[in-house]
Protein backbone atom coordinates (compact mmCIF):
# COMPACT_ATOMS: atom_id res chain seq x y z
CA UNK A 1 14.72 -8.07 -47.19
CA UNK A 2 12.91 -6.82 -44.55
CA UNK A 3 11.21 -2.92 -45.16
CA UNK A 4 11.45 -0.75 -42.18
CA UNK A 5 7.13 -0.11 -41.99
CA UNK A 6 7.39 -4.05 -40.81
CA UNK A 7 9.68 -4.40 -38.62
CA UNK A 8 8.57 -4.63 -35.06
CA UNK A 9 8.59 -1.28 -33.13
CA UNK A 10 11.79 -0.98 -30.78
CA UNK A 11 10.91 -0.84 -27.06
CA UNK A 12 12.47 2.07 -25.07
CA UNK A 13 14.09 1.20 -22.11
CA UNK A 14 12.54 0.91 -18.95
CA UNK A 15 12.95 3.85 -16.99
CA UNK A 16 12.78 4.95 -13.01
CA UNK A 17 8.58 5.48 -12.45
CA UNK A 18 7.59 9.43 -10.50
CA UNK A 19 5.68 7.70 -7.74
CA UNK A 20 7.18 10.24 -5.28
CA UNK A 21 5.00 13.08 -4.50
CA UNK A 22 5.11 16.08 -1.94
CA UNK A 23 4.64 14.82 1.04
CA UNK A 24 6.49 11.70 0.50
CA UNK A 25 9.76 13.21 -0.72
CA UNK A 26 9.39 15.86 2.53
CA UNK A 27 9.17 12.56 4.91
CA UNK A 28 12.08 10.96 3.01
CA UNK A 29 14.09 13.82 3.69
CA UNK A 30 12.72 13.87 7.05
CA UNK A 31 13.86 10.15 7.49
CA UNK A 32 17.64 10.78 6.45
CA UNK A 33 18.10 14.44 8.07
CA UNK A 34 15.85 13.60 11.46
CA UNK A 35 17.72 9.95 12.19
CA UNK A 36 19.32 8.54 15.19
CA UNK A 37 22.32 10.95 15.49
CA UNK A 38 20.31 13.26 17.76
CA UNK A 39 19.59 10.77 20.14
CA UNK A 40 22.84 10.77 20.74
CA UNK A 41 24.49 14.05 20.19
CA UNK A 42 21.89 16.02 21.88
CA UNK A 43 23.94 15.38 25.46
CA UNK A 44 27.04 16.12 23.96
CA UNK A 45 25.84 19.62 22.14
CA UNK A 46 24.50 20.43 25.80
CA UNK A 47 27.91 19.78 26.95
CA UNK A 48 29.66 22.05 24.83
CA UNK A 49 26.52 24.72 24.77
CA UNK A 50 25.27 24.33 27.83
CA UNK A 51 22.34 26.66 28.60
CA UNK A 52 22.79 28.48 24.73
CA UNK A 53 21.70 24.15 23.09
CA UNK A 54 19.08 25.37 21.53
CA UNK A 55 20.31 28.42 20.36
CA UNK A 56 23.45 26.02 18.73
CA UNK A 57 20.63 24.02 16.56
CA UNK A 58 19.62 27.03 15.66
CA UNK A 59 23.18 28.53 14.53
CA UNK A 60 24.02 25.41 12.98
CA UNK A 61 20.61 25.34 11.04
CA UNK A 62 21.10 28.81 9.51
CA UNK A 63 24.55 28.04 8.75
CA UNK A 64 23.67 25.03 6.32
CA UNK A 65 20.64 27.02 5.06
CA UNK A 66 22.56 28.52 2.25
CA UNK A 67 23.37 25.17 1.07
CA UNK A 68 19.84 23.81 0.99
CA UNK A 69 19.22 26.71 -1.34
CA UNK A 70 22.05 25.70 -3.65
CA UNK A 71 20.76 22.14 -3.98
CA UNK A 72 17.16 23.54 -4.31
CA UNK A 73 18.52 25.68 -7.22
CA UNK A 74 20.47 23.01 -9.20
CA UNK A 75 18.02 20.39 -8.45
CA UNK A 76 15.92 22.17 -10.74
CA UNK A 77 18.40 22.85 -13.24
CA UNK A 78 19.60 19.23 -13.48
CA UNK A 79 16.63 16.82 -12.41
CA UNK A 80 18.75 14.02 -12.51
CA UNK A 81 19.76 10.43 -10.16
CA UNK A 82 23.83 11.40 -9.10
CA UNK A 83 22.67 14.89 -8.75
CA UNK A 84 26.10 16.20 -6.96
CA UNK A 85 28.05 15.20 -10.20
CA UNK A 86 26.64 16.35 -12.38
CA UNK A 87 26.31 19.40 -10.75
CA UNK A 88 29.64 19.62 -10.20
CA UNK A 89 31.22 18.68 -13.29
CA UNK A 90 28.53 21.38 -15.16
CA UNK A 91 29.43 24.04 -12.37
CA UNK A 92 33.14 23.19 -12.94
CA UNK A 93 33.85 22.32 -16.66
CA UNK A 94 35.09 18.98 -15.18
CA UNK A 95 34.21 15.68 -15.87
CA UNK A 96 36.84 13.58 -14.13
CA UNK A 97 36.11 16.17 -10.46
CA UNK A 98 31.96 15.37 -11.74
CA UNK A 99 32.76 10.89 -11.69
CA UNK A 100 34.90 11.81 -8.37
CA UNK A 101 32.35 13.66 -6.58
CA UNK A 102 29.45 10.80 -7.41
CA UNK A 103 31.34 7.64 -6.56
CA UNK A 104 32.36 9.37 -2.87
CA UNK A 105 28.71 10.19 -2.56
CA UNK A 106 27.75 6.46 -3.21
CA UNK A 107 31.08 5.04 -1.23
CA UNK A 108 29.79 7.54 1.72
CA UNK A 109 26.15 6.24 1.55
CA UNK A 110 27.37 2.68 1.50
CA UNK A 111 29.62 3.31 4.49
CA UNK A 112 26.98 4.30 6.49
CA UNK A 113 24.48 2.26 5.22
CA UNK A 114 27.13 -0.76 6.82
CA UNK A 115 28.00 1.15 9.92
CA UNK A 116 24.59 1.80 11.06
CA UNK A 117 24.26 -2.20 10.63
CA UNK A 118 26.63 -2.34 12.89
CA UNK A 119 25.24 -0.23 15.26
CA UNK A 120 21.86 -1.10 15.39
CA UNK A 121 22.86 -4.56 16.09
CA UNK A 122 22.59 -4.34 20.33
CA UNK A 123 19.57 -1.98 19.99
CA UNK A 124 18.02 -4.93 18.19
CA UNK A 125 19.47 -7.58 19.78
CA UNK A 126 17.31 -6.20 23.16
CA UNK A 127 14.44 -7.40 21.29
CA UNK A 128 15.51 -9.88 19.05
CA UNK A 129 18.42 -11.96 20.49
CA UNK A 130 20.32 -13.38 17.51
CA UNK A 131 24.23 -13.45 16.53
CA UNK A 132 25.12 -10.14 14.81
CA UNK A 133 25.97 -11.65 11.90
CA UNK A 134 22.43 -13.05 11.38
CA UNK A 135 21.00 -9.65 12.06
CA UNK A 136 23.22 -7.82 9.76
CA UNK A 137 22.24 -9.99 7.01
CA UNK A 138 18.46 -10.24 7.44
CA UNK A 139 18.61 -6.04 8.02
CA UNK A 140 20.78 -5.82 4.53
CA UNK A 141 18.70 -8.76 2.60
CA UNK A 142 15.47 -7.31 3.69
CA UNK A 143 16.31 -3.66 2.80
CA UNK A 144 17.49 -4.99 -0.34
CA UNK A 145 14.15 -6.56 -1.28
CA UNK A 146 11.98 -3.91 0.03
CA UNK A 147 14.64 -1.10 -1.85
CA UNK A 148 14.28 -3.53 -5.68
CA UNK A 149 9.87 -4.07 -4.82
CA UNK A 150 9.87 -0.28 -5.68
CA UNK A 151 10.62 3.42 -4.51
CA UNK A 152 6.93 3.90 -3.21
CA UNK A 153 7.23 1.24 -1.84
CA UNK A 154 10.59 1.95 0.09
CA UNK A 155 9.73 5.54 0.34
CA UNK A 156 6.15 4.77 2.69
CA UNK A 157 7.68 2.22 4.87
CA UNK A 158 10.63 5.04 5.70
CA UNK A 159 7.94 7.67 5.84
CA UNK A 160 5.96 5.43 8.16
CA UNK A 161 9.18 4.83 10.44
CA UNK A 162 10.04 8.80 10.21
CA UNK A 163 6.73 9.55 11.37
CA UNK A 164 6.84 7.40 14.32
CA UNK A 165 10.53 9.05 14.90
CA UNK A 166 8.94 12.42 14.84
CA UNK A 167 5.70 11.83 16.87
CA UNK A 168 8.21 10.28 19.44
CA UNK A 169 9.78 14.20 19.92
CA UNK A 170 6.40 15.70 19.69
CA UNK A 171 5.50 13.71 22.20
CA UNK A 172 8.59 14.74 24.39
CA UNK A 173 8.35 18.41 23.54
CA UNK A 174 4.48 18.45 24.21
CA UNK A 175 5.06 16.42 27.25
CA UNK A 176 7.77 18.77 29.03
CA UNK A 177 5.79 22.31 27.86
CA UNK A 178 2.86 20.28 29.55
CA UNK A 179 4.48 19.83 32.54
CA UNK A 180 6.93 22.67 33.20
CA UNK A 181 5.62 25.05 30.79
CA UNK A 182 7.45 28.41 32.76
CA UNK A 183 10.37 26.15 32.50
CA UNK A 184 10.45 25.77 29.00
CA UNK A 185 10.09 29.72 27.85
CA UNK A 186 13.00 30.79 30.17
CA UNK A 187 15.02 27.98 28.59
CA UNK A 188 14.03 29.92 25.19
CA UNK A 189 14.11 33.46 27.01
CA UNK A 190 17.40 33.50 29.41
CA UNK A 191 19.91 32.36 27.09
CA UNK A 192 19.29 35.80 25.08
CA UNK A 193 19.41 37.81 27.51
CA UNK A 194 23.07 36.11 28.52
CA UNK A 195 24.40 36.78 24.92
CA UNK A 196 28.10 37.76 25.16
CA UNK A 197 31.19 36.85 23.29
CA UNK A 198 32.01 34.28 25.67
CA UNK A 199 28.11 32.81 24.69
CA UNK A 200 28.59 33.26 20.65
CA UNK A 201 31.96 31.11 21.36
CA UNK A 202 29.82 28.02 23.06
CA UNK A 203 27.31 28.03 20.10
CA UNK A 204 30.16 28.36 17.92
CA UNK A 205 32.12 25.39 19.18
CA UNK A 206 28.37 23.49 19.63
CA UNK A 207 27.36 24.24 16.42
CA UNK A 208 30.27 22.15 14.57
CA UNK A 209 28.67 19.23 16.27
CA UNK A 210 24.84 20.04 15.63
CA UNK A 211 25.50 20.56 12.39
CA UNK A 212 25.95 16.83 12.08
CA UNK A 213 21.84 16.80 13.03
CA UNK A 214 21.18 18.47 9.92
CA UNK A 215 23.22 16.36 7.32
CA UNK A 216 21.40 14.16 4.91
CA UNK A 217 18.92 16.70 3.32
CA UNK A 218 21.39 16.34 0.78
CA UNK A 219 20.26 12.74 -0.21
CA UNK A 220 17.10 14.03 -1.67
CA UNK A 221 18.62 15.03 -4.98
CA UNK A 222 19.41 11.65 -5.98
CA UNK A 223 15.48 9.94 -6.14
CA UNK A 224 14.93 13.62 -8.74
CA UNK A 225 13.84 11.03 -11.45
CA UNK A 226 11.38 9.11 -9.57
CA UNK A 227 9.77 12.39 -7.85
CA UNK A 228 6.68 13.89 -9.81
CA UNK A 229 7.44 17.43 -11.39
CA UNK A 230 10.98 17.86 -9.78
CA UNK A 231 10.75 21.67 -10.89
CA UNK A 232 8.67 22.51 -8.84
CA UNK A 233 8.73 19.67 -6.37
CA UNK A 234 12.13 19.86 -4.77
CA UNK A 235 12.38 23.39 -3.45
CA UNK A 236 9.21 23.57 -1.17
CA UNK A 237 10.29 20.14 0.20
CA UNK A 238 13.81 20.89 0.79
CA UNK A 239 12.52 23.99 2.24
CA UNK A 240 10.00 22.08 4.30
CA UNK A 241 12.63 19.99 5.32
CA UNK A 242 14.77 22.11 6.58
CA UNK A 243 12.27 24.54 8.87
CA UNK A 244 10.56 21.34 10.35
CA UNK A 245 14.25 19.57 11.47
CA UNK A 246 14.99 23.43 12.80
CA UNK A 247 11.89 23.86 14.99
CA UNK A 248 11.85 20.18 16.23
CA UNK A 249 15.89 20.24 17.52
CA UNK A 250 15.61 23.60 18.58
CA UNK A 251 12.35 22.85 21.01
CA UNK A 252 13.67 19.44 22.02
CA UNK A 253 17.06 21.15 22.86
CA UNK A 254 15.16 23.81 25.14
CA UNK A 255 12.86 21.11 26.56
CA UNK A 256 15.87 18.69 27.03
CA UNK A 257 17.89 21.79 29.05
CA UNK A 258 15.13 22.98 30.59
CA UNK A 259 13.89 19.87 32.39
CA UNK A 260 16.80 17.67 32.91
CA UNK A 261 19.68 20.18 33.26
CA UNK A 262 22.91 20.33 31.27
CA UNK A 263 25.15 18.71 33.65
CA UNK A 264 22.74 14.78 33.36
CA UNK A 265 22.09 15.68 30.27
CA UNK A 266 26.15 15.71 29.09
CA UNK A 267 26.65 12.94 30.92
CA UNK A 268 23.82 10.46 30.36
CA UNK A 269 24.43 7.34 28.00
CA UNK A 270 20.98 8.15 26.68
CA UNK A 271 20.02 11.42 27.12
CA UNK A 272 16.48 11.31 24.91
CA UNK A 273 15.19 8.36 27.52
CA UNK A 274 16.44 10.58 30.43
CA UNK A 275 14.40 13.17 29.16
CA UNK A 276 11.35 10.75 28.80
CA UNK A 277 11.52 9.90 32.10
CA UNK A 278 11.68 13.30 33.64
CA UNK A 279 8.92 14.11 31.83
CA UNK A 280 6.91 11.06 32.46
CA UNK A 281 5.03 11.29 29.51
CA UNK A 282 6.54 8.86 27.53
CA UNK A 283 7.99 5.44 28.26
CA UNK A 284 11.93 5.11 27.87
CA UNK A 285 11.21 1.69 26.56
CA UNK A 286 8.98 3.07 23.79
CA UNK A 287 11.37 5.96 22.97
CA UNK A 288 14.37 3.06 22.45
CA UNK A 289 12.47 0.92 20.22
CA UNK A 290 11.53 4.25 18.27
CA UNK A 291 15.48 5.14 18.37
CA UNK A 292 16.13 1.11 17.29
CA UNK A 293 13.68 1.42 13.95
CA UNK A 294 14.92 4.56 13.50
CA UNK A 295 18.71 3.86 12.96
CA UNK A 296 17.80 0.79 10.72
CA UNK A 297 15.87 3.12 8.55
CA UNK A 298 19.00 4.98 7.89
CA UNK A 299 19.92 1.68 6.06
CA UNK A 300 16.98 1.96 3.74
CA UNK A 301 17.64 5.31 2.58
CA UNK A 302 21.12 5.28 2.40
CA UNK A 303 20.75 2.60 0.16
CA UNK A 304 18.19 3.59 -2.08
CA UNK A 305 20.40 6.77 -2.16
CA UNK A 306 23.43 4.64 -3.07
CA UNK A 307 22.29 2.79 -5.71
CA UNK A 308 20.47 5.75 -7.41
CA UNK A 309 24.24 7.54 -7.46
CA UNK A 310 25.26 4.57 -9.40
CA UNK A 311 22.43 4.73 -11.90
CA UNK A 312 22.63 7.58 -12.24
CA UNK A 313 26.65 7.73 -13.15
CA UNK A 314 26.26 4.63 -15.69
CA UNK A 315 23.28 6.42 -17.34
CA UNK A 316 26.08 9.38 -17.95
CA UNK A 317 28.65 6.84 -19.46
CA UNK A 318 30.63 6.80 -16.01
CA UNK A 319 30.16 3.62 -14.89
CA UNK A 320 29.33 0.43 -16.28
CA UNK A 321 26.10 0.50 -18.84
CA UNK A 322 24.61 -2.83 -16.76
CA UNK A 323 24.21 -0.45 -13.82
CA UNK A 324 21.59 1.39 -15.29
CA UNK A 325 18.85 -1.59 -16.08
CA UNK A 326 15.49 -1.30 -14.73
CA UNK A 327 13.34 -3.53 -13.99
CA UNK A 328 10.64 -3.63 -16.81
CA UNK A 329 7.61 -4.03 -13.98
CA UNK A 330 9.22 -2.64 -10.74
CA UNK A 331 11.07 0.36 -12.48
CA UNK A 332 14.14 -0.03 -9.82
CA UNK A 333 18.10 0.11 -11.01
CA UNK A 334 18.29 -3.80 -9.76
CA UNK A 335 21.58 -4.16 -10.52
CA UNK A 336 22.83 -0.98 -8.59
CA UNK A 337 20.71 -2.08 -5.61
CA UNK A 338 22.17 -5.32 -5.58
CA UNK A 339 26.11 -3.81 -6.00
CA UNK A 340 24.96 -1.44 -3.02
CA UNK A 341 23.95 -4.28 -1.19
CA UNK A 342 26.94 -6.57 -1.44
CA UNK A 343 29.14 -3.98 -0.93
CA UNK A 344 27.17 -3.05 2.34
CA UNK A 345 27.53 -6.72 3.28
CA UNK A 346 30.66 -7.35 3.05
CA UNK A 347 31.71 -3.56 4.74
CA UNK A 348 29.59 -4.69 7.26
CA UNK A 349 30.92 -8.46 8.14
CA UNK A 350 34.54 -8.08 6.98
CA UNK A 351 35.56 -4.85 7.17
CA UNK A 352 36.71 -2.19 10.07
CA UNK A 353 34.30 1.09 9.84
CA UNK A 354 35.00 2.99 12.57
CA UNK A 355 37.55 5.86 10.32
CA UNK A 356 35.53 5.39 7.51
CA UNK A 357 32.57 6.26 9.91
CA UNK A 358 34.52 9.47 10.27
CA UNK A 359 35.65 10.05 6.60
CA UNK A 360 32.13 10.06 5.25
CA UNK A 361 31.12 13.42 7.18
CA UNK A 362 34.29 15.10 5.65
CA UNK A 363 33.49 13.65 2.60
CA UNK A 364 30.14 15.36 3.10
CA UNK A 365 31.81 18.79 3.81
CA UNK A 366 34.29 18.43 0.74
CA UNK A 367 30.94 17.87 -1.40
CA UNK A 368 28.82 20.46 -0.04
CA UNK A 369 31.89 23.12 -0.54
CA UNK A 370 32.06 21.54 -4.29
CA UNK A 371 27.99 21.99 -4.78
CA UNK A 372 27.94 25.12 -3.34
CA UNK A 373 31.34 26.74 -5.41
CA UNK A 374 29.35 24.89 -8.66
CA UNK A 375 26.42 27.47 -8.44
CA UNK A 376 28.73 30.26 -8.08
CA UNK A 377 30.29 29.11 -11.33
CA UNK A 378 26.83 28.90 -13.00
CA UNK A 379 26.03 31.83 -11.71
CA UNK A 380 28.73 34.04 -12.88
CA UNK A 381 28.98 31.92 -16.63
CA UNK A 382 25.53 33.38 -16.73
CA UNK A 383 25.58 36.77 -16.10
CA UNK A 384 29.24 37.53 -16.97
CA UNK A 385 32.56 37.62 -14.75
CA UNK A 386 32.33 41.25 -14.00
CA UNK A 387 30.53 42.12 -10.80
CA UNK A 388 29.09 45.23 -12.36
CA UNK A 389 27.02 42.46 -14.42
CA UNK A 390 25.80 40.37 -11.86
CA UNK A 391 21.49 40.82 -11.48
CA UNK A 392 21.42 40.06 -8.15
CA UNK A 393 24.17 39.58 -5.92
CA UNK A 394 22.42 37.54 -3.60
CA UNK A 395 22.16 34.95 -5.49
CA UNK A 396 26.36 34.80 -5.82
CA UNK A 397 26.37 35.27 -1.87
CA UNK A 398 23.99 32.78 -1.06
CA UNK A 399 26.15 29.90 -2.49
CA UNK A 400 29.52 31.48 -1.85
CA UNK A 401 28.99 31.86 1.84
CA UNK A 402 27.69 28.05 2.13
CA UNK A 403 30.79 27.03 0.29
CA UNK A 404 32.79 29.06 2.85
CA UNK A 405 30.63 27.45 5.80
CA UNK A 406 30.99 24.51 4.75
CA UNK A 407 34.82 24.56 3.70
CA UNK A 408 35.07 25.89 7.71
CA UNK A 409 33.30 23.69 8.77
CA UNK A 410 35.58 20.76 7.27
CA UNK A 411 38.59 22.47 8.70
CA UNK A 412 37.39 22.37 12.08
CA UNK A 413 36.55 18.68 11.78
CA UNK A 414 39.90 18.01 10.63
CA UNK A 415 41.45 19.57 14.11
């Protein structure tokens, strides 16, 4: 009979690593909130805004604002991968609405994650002229690799492609301030002093669509147990996040008006390279290779995202236990990434994506009006039902009016 002093100590399970500091989590969220979509819906927000473009970034940036500050808030409170179910099924009382909200997070990551395989496909194929199969597999195998090697890892080659993506609109803002810097401040200037009802209505129906530019801050949550002290990590770089995706769409919005004109603008097949050359100070070629890397690094991050979900329900008893292994040296969930991956694969090569495209910005709405209503729930369970109890109000408003932003917001999407 063995006694207990000599038996072999048990080794705890390998666990996800905190590689991810600051600045990388800020460029992460950078990568997934500044990503291809405005290189394409910056003409059609000009078509709907016209002069008032910037001004509808701007509307549709303070209208998600009060939902950064809800995941801010509960990303502290629960520092954990599958962030939005858990903090729905605490907010809630839940647990069935908690395992619904996480596997429509990780279906709407992989989703994407296929359809921008899909559509990166011609950008790359201007470079790289293969079948689109071939493509789709070497962008989904590689990804895969890079996402199991480790989150550092992942994280500094999509901080490395979001910095590129970023210098790229610098470069476009500094270029048309350079050149038509009068230009630019009336662009800023006139709209305000044109501010009517008939105005508010343009950046009202503009804003539904800019608000698209924003979406993926979000993703963030779900890498909270690989980021060093999430506490006091997440809200500066949401924060961050937020303010530096604001200025850059609102300045490349009055640039883009101000310089090209809302009528090529609505109508060109790629307004950013219009813009570049109008300005001159950037080649179109260079700006659609930039767009190209920047798309496939969606891929990257929605995966990583993804598989974290996944981990992160099997470490709550949702899913599967196998999900949650991590590999002893790379401290990855392997097995998630590789579901992720498959699943991507096959969405990808078998499967027709253009509703589910669709579906998975709804299914972002639905969430964010879930997250949102959660910390109202916290809220009053913490300070009591009666309003006479509440400390501070604003921090019931804050959360309720992003739920009832964002529960618009899915209405109108729905129309």
């Amino acid at each position: 009979m063995s006694h207990p002093l000599s038996d072999p100590p048990a080794h705890p399970a390998p666990e996800l690593a905190r590689r991810l500091n600051l600045l990388l989590l800020v460029l992460y969220g950078l990568g997934v909130t500044v990503g291809a979509g405005i290189y394409v819906l910056i003409g059609e927000i000009a078509g709907r805004a016209h002069m008032f473009t910037p001004y509808a970034f701007l509307f549709a940036g303070l209208v998600i604002a009060p939902t950064t500050y809800s995941f801010a808030i509960l990303v502290t409170r629960f520092p954990v991968s599958a962030g939005e179910a858990r903090y729905v099924e605490e907010g809630f009382q839940l647990r069935s609405l908690g395992i619904l909200v996480g596997l429509l997070v990780a279906s709407a990551g992989i989703v994407s994650s296929a359809t921008i395989s899909v559509g990166s496909v011609g950008y790359v194929q201007a470079f790289l002229p293969l079948p689109p199969a071939v493509l789709i597999v070497g962008f989904i195998l590689g990804f895969t690799g890079l996402a199991i090697l480790g989150i550092k890892e992942s994280v500094i080659f999509a901080a490395t492609i979001t910095v590129l993506e970023v210098g790229a609109l610098l470069a476009l803002i500094a270029g048309g301030i350079w050149v038509a810097p009068g230009a630019v401040w009336d662009g800023m200037a006139i709209p305000v002093a044109h501010l009517d009802l008939h105005a508010f209505g343009l950046i009202a129906s503009a804003s539904a669509l800019a608000f698209y530019a924003f979406i993926g801050f979000e993703d963030m949550v779900n890498v909270a147990e690989e980021v060093e002290a999430p506490e006091k990590t997440f809200p500066p770089a949401i924060l961050i996040t937020l303010v530096v995706t604001l200025v850059l769409y609102f300045l490349i919005g009055t640039v883009a008006v101000s310089l090209v004109g809302v009528e090529a603008l609505s109508t060109a097949a790629a307004p950013m390279s219009l813009i570049a050359e109008r300005i001159g100070f950037l080649p179109p070629q260079v700006l659609n290779l930039i767009g190209a890397v920047s798309a496939l690094n969606g891929i990257l991050i929605q995966m990583i995202m993804s598989s974290r979900v996944l981990f992160g329900l099997s470490r709550q008893a949702e899913l599967p236990r196998i999900l949650s292994y991590v590999h002893p040296k790379r401290h990855t969930p392997i097995i998630a990434t590789l579901v992720v991956a498959a699943l991507t694969l096959f969405l990808a090569l078998v499967f027709p994506l253009s509703g589910l495209a669709e579906a998975t910005s709804r299914i972002t709405f639905v969430i964010f009006t879930l997250v949102n209503a959660s910390l109202v729930l916290l809220t009053l369970r913490a300070v009591g039902w009666h309003p006479a109890r509440v400390v501070n109000r604003l921090r019931l408003l804050v959360p309720l009016g992003g739920s009832l932003a964002s529960l618009a917001l899915l209405v109108v999407s729905l129309r």
